[in-house]
PDB file of N, CA and C in Angstrom:
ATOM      1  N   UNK A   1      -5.922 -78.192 -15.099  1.00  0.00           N
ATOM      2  CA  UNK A   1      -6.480 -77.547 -16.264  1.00  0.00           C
ATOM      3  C   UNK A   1      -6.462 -76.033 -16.067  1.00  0.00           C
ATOM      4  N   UNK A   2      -6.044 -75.291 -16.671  1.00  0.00           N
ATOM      5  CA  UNK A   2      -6.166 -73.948 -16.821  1.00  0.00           C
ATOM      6  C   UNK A   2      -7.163 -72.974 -17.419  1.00  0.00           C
ATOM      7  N   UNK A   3      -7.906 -72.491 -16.830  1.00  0.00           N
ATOM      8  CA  UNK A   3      -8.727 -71.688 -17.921  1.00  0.00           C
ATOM      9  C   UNK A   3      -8.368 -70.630 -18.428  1.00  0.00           C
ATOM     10  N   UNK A   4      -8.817 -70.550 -19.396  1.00  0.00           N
ATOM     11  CA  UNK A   4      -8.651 -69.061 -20.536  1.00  0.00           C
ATOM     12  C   UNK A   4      -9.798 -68.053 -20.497  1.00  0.00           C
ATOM     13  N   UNK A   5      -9.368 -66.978 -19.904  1.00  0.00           N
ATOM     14  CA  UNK A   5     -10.082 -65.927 -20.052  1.00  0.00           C
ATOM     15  C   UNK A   5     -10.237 -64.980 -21.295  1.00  0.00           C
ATOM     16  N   UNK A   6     -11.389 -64.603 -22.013  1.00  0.00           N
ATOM     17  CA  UNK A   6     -11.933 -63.782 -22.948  1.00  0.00           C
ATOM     18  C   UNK A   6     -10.522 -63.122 -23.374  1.00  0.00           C
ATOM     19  N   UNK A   7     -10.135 -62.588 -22.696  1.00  0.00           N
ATOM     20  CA  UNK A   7      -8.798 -61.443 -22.842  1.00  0.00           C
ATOM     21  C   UNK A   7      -7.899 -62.536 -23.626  1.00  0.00           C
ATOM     22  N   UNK A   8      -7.765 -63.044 -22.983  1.00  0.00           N
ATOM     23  CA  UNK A   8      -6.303 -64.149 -23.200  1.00  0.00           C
ATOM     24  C   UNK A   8      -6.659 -65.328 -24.674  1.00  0.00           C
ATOM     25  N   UNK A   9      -7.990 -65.368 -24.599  1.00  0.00           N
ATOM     26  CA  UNK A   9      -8.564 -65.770 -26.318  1.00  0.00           C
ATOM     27  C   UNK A   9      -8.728 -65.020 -27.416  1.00  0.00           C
ATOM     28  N   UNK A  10      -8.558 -63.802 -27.046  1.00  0.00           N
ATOM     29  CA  UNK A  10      -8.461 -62.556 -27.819  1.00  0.00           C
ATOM     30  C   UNK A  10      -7.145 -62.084 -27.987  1.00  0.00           C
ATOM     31  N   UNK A  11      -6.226 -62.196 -27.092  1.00  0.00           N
ATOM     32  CA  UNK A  11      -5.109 -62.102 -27.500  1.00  0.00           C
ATOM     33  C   UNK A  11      -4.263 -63.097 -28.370  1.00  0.00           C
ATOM     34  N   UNK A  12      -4.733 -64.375 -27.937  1.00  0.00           N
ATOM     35  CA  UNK A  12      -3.687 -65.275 -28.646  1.00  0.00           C
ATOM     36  C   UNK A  12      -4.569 -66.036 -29.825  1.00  0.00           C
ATOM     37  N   UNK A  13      -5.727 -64.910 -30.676  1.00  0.00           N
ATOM     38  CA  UNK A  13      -6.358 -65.450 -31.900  1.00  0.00           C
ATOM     39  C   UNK A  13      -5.914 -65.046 -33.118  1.00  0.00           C
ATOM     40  N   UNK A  14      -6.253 -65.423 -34.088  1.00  0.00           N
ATOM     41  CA  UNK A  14      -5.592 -64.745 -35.570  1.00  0.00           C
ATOM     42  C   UNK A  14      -6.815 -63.819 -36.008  1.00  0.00           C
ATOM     43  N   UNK A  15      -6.588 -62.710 -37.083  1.00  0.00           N
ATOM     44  CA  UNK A  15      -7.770 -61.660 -37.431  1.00  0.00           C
ATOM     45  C   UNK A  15      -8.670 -62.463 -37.407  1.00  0.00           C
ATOM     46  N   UNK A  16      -8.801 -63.403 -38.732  1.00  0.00           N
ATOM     47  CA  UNK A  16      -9.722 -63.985 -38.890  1.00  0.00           C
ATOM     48  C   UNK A  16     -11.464 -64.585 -37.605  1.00  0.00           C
ATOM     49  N   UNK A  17     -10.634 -65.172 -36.802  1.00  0.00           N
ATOM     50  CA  UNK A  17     -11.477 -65.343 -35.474  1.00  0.00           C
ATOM     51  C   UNK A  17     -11.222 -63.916 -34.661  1.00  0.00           C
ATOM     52  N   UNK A  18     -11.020 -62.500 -34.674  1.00  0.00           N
ATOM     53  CA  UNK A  18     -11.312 -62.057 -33.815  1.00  0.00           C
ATOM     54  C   UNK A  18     -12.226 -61.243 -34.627  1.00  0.00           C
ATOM     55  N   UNK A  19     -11.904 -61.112 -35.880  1.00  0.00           N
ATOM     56  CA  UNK A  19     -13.658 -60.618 -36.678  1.00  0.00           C
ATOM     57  C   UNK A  19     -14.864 -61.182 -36.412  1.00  0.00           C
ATOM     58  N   UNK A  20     -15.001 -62.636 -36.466  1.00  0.00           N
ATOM     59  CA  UNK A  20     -15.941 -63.583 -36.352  1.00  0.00           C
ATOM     60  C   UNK A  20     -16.529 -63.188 -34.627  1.00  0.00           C
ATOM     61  N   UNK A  21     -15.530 -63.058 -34.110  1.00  0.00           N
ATOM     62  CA  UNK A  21     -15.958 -63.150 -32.779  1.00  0.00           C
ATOM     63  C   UNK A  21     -16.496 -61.278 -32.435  1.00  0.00           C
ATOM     64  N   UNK A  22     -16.385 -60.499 -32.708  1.00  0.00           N
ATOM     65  CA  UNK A  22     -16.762 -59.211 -33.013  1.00  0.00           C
ATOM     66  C   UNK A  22     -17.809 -59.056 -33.696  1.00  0.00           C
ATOM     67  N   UNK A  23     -17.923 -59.729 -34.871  1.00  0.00           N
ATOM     68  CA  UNK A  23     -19.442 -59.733 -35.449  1.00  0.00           C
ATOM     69  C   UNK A  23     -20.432 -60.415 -34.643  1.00  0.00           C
ATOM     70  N   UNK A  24     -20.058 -61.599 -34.109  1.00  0.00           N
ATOM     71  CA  UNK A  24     -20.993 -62.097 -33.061  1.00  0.00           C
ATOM     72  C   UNK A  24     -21.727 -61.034 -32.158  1.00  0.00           C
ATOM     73  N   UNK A  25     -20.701 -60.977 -31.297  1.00  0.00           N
ATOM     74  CA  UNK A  25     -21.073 -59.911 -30.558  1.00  0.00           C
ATOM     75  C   UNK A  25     -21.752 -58.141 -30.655  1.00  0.00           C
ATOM     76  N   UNK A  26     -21.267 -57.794 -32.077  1.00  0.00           N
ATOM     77  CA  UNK A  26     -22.602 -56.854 -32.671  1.00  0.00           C
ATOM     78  C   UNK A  26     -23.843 -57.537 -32.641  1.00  0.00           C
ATOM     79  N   UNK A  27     -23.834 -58.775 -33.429  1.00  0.00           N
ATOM     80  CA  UNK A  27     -24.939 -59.117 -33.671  1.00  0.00           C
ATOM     81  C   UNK A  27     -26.189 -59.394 -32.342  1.00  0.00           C
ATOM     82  N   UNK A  28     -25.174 -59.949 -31.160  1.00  0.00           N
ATOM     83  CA  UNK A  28     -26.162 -60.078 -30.119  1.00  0.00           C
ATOM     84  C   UNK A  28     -26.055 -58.636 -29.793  1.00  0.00           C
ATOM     85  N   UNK A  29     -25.653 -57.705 -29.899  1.00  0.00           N
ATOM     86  CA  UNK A  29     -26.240 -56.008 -28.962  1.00  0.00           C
ATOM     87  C   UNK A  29     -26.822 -56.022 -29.850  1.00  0.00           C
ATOM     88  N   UNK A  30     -27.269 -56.341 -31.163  1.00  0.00           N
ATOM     89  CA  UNK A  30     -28.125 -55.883 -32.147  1.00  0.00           C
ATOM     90  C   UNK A  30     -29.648 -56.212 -31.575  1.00  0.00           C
ATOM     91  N   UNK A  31     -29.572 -57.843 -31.555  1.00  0.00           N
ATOM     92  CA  UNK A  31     -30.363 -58.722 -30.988  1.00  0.00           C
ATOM     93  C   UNK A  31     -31.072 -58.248 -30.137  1.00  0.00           C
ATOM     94  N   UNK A  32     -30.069 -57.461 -28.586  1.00  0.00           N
ATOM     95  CA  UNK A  32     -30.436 -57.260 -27.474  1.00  0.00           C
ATOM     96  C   UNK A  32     -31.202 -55.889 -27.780  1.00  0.00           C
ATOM     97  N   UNK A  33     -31.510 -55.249 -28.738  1.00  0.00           N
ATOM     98  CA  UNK A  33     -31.557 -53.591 -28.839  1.00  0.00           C
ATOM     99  C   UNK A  33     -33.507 -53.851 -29.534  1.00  0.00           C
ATOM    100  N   UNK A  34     -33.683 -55.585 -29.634  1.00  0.00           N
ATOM    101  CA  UNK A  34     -34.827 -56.241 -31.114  1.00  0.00           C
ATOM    102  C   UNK A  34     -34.388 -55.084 -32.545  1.00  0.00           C
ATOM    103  N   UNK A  35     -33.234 -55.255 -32.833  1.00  0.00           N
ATOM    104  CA  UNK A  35     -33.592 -54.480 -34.236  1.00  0.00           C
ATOM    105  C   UNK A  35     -33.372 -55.802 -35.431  1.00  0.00           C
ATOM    106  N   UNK A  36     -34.066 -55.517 -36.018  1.00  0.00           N
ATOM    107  CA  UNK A  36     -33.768 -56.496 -37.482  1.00  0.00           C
ATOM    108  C   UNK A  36     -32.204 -55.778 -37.931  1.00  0.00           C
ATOM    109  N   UNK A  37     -31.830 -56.559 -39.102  1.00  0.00           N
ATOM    110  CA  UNK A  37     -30.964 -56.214 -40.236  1.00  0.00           C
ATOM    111  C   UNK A  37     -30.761 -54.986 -41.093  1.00  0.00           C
ATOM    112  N   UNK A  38     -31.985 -54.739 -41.260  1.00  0.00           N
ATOM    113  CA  UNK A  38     -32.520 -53.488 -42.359  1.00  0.00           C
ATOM    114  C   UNK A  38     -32.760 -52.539 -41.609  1.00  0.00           C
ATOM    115  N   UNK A  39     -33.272 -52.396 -40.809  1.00  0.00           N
ATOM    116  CA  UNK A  39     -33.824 -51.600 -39.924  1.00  0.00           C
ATOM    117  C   UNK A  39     -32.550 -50.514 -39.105  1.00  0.00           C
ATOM    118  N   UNK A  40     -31.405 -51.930 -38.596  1.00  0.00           N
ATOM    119  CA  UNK A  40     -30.048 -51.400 -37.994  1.00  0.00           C
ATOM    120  C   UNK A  40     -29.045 -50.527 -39.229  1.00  0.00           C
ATOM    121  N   UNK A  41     -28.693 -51.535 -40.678  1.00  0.00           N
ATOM    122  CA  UNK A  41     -28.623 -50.847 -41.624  1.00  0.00           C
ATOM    123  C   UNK A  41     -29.034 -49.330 -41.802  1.00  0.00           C
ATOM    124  N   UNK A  42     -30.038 -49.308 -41.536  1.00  0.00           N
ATOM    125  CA  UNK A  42     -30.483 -48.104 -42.376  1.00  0.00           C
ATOM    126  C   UNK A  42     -29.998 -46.615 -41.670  1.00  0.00           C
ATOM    127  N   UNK A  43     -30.241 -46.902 -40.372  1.00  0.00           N
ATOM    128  CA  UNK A  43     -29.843 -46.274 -39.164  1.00  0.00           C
ATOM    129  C   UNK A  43     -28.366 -46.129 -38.870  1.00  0.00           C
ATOM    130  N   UNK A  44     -27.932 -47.487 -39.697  1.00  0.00           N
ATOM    131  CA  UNK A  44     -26.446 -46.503 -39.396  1.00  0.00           C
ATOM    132  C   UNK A  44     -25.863 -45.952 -40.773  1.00  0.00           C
ATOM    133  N   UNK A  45     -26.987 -46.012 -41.906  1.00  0.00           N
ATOM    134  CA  UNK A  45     -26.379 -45.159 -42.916  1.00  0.00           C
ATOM    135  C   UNK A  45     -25.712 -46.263 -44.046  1.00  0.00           C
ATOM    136  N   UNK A  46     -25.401 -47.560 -43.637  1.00  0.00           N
ATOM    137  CA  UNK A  46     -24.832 -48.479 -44.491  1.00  0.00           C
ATOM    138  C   UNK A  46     -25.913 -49.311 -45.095  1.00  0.00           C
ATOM    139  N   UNK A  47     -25.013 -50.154 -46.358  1.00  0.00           N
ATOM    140  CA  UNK A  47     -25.813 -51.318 -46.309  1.00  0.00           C
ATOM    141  C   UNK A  47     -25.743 -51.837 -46.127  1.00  0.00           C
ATOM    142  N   UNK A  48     -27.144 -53.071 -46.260  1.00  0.00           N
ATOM    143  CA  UNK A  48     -27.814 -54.123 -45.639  1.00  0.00           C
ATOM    144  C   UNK A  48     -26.267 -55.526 -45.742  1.00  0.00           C
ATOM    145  N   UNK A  49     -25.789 -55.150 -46.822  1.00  0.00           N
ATOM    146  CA  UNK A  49     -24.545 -56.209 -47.316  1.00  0.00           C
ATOM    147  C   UNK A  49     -23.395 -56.284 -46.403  1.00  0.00           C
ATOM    148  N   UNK A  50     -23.452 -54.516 -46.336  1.00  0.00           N
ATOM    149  CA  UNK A  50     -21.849 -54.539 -45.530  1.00  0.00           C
ATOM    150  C   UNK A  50     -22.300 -54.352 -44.036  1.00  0.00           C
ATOM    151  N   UNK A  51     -23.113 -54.322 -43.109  1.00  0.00           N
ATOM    152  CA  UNK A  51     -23.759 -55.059 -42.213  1.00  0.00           C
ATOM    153  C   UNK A  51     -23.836 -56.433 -41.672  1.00  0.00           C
ATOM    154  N   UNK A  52     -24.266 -57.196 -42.864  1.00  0.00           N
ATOM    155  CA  UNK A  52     -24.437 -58.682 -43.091  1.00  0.00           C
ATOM    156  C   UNK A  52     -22.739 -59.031 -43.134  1.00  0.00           C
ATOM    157  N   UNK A  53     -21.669 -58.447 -43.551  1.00  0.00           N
ATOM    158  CA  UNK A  53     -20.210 -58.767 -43.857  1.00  0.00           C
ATOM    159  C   UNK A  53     -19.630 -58.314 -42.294  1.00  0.00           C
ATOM    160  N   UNK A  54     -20.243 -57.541 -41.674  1.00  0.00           N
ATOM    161  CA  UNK A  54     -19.526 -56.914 -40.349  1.00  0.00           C
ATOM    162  C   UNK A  54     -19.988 -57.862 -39.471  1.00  0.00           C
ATOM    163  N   UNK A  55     -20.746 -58.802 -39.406  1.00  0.00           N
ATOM    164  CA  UNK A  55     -21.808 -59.481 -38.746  1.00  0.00           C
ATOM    165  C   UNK A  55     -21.316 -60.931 -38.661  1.00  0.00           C
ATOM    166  N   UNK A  56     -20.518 -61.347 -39.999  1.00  0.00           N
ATOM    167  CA  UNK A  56     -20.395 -62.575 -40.462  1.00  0.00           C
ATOM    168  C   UNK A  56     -18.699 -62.054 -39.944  1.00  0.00           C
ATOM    169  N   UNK A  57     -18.762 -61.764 -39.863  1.00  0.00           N
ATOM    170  CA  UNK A  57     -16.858 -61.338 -39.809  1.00  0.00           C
ATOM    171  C   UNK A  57     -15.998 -61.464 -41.044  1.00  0.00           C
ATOM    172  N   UNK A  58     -16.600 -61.107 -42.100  1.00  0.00           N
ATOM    173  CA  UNK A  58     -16.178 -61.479 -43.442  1.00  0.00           C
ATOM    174  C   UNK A  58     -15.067 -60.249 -43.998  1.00  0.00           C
ATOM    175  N   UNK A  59     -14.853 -59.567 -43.226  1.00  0.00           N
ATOM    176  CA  UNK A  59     -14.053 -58.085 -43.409  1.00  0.00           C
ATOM    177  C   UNK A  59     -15.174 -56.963 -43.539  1.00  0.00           C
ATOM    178  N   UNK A  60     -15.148 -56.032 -42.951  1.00  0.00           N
ATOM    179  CA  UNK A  60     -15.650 -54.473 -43.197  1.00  0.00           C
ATOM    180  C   UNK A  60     -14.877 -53.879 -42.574  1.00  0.00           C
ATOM    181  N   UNK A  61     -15.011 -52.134 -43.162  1.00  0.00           N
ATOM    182  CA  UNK A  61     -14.442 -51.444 -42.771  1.00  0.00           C
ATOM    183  C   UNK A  61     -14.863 -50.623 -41.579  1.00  0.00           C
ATOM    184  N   UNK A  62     -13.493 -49.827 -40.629  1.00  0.00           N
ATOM    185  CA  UNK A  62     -13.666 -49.508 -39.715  1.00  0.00           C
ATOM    186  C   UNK A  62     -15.299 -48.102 -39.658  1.00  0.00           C
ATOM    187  N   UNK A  63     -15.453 -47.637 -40.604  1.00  0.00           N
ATOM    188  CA  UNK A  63     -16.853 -46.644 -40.942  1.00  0.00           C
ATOM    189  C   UNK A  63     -18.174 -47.611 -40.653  1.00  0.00           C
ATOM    190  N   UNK A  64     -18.035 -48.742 -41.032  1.00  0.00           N
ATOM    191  CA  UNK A  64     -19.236 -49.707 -41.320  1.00  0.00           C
ATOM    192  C   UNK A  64     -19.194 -49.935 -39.615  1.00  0.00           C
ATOM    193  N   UNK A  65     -17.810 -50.234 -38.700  1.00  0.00           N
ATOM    194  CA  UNK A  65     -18.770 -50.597 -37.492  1.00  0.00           C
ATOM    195  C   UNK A  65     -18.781 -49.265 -36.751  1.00  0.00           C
ATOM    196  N   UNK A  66     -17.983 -48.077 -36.786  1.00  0.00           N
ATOM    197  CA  UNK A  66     -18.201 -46.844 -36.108  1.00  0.00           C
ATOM    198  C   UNK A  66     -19.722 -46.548 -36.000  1.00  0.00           C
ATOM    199  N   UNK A  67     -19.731 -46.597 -37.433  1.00  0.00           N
ATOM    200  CA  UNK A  67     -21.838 -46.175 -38.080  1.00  0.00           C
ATOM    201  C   UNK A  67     -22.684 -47.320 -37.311  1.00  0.00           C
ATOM    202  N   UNK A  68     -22.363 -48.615 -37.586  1.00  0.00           N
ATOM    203  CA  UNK A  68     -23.085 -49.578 -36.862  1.00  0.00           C
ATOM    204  C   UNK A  68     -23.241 -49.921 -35.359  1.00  0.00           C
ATOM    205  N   UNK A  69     -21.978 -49.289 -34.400  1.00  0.00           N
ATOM    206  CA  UNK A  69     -21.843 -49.486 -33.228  1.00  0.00           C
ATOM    207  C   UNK A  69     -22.964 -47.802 -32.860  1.00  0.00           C
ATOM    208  N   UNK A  70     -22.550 -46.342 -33.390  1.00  0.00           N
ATOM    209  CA  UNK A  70     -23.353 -45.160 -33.259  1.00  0.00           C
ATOM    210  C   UNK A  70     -24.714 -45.826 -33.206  1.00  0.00           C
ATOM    211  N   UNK A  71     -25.392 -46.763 -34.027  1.00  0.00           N
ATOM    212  CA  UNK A  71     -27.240 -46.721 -34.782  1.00  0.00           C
ATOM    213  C   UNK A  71     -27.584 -47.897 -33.574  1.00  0.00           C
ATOM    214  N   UNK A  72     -26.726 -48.558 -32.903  1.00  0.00           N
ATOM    215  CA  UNK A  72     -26.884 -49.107 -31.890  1.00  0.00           C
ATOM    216  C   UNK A  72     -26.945 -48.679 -30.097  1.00  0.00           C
ATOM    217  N   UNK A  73     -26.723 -47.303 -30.413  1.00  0.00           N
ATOM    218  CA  UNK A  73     -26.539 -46.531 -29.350  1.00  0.00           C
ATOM    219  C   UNK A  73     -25.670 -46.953 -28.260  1.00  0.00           C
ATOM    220  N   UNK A  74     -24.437 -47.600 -28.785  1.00  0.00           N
ATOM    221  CA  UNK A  74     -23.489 -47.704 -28.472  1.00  0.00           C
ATOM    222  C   UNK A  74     -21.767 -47.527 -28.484  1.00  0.00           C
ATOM    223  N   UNK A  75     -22.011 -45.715 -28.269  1.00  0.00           N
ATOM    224  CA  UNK A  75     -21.096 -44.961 -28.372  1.00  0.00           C
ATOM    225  C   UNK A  75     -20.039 -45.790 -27.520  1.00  0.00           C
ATOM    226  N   UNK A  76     -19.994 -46.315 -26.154  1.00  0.00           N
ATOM    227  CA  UNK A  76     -19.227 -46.867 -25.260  1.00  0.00           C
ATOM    228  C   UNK A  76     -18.589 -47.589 -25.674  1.00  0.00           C
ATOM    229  N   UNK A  77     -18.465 -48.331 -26.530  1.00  0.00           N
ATOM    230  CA  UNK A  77     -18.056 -49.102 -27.324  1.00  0.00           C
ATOM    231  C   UNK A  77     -16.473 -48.545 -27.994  1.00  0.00           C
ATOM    232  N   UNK A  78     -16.929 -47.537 -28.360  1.00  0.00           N
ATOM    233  CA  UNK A  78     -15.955 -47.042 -29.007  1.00  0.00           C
ATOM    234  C   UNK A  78     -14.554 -46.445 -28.126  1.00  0.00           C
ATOM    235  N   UNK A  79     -15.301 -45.842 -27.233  1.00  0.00           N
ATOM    236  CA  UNK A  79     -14.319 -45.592 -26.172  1.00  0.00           C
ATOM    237  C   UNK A  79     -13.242 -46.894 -25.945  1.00  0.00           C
ATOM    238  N   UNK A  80     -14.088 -47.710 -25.862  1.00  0.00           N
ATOM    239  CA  UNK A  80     -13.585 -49.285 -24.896  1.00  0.00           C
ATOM    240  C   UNK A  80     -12.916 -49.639 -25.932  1.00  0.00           C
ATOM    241  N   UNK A  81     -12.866 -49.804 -27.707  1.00  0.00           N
ATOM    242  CA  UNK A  81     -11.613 -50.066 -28.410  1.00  0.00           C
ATOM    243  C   UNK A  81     -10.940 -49.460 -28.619  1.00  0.00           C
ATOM    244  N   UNK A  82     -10.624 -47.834 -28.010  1.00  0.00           N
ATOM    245  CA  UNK A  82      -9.323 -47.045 -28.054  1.00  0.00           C
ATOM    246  C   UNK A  82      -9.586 -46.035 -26.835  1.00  0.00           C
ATOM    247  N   UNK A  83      -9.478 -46.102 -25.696  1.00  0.00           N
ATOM    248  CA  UNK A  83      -9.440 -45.152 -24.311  1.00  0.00           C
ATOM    249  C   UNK A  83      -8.110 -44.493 -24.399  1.00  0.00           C
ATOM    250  N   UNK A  84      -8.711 -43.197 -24.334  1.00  0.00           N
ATOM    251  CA  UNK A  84      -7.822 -41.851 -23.368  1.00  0.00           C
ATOM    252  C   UNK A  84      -7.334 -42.500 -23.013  1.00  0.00           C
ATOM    253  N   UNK A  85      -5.773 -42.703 -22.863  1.00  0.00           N
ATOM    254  CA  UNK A  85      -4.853 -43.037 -21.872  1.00  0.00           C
ATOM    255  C   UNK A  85      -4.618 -41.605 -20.206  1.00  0.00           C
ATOM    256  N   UNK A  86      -4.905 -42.454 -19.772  1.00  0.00           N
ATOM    257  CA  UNK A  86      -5.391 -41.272 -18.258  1.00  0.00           C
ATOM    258  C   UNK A  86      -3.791 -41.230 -17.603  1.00  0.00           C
ATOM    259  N   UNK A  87      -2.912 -41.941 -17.771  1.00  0.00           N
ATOM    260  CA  UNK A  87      -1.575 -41.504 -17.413  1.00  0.00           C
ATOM    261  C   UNK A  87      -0.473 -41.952 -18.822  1.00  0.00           C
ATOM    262  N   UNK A  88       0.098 -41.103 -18.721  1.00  0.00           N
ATOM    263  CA  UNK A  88       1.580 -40.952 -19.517  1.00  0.00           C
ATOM    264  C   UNK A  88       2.507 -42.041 -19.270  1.00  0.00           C
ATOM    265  N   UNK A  89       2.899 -42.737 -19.286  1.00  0.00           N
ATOM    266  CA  UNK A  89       3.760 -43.723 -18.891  1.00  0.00           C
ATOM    267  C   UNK A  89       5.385 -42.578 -18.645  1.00  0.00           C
ATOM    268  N   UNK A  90       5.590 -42.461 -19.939  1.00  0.00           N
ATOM    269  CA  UNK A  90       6.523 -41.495 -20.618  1.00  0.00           C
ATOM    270  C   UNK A  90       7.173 -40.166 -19.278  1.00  0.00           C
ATOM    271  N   UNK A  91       5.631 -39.556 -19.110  1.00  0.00           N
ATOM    272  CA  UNK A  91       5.967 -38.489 -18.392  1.00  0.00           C
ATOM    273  C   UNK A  91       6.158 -38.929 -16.782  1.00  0.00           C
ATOM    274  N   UNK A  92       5.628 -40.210 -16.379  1.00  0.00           N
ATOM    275  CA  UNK A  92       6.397 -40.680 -14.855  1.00  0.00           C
ATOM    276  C   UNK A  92       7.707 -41.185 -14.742  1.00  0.00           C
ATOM    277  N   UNK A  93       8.467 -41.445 -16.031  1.00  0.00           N
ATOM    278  CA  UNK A  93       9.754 -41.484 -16.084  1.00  0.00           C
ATOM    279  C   UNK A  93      10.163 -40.449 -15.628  1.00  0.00           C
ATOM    280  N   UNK A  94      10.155 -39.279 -16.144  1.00  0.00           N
ATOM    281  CA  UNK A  94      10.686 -37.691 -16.211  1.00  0.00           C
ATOM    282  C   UNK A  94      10.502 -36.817 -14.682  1.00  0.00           C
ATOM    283  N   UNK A  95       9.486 -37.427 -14.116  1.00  0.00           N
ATOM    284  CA  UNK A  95       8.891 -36.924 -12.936  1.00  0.00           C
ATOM    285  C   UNK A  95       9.809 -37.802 -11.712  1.00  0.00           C
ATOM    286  N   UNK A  96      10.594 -37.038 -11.035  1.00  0.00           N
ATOM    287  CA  UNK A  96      11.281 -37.790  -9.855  1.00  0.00           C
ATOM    288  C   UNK A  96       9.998 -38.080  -8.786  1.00  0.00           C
ATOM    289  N   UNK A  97      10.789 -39.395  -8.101  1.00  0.00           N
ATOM    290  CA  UNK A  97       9.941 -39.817  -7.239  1.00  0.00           C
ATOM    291  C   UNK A  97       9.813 -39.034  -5.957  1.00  0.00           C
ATOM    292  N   UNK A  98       8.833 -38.992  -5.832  1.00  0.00           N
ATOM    293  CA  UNK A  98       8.263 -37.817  -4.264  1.00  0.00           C
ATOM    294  C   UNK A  98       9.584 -38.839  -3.138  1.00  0.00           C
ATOM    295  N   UNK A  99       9.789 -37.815  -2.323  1.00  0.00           N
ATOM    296  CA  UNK A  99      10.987 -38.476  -0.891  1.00  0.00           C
ATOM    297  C   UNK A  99       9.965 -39.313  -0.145  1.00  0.00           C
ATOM    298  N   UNK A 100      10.606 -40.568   0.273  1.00  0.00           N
ATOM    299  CA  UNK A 100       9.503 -41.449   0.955  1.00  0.00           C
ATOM    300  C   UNK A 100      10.018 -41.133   2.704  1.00  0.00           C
ATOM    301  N   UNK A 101      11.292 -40.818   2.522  1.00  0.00           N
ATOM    302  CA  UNK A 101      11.695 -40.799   4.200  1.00  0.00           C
ATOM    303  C   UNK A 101      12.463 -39.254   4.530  1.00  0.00           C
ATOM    304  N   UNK A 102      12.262 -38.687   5.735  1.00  0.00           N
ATOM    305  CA  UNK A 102      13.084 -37.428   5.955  1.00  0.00           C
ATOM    306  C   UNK A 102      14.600 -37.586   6.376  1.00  0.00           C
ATOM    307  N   UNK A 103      15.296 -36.758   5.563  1.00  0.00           N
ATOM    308  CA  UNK A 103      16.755 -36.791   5.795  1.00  0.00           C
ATOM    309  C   UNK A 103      16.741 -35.755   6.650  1.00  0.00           C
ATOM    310  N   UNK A 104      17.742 -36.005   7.295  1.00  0.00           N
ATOM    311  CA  UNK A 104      18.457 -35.109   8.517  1.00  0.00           C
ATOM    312  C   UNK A 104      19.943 -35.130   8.495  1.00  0.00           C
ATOM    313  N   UNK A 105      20.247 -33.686   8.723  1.00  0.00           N
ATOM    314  CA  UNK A 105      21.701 -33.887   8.245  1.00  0.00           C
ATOM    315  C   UNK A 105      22.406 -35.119   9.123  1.00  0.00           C
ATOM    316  N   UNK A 106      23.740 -35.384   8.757  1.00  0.00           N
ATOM    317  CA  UNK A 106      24.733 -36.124   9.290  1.00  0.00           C
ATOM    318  C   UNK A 106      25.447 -35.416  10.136  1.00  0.00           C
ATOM    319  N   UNK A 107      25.096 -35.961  11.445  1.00  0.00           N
ATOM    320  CA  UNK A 107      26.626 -35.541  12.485  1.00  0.00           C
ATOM    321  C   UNK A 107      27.801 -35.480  12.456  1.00  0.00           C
ATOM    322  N   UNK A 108      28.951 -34.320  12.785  1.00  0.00           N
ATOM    323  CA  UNK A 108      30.170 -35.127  11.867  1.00  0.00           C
ATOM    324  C   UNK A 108      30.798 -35.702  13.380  1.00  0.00           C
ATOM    325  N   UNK A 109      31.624 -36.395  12.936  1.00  0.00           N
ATOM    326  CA  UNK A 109      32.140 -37.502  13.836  1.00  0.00           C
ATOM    327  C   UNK A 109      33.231 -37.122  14.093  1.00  0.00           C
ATOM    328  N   UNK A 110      34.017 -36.551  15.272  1.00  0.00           N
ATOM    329  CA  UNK A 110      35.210 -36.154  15.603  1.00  0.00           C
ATOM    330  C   UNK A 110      35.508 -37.455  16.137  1.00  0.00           C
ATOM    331  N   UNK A 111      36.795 -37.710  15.297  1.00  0.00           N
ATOM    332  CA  UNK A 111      38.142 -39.176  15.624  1.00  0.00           C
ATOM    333  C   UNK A 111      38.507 -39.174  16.868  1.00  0.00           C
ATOM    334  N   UNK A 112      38.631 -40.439  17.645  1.00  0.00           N
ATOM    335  CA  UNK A 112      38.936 -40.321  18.911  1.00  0.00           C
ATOM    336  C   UNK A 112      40.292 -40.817  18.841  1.00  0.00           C
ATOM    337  N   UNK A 113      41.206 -39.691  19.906  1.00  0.00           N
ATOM    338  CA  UNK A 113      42.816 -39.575  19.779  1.00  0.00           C
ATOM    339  C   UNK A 113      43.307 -40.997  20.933  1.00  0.00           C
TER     340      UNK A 113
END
């Protein structure tokens, strides 16, 4: 039997379940933070509806969870669905590889008569 890791259920889901599964998971940092509905709403500036739709995984827009992930005091979040890329892929192509071994010239070889 093989198990499936979070990553690998997230990769191989359709929108539909990875909304559902995203609203879940607001909903428990919501949970974990004790805020009600209205209360989180209000704080992040939205409404109580499109909250309740980000929650249910029913579609909202990317403002509704920016605002909702901010009123949760969970800026980190945001980082973690789009990170600084900390290396270039691109630019280690372009960059030759450092010498791993020292060359020394070649002796030349005088032919024996």
């Amino acid at each position: 039997m093989i198990a499936i890791t979070g990553v690998d259920m997230l990769i191989n889901n359709n929108i539909e379940n990875l909304q559902g599964d995203l609203g879940h998971r607001i909903r428990k940092l919501r949970l974990a933070r004790n805020l009600d509905q209205r209360t989180t709403a209000e704080k992040a500036g939205v409404s109580l509806r499109a909250l309740g739709k980000l929650e249910n995984g029913r579609g909202s827009t990317l403002e509704t969870l920016l605002r909702t992930l901010r009123a949760l005091d969970y800026v980190k979040g945001i980082e973690m669905l789009a990170p600084e890329p900390t290396i270039n892929p691109l630019s280690m192509l372009r960059t030759p590889k450092p010498q791993q071994r020292v060359r020394r010239p070649r002796k030349l070889r005088v032919p024996k008569a």
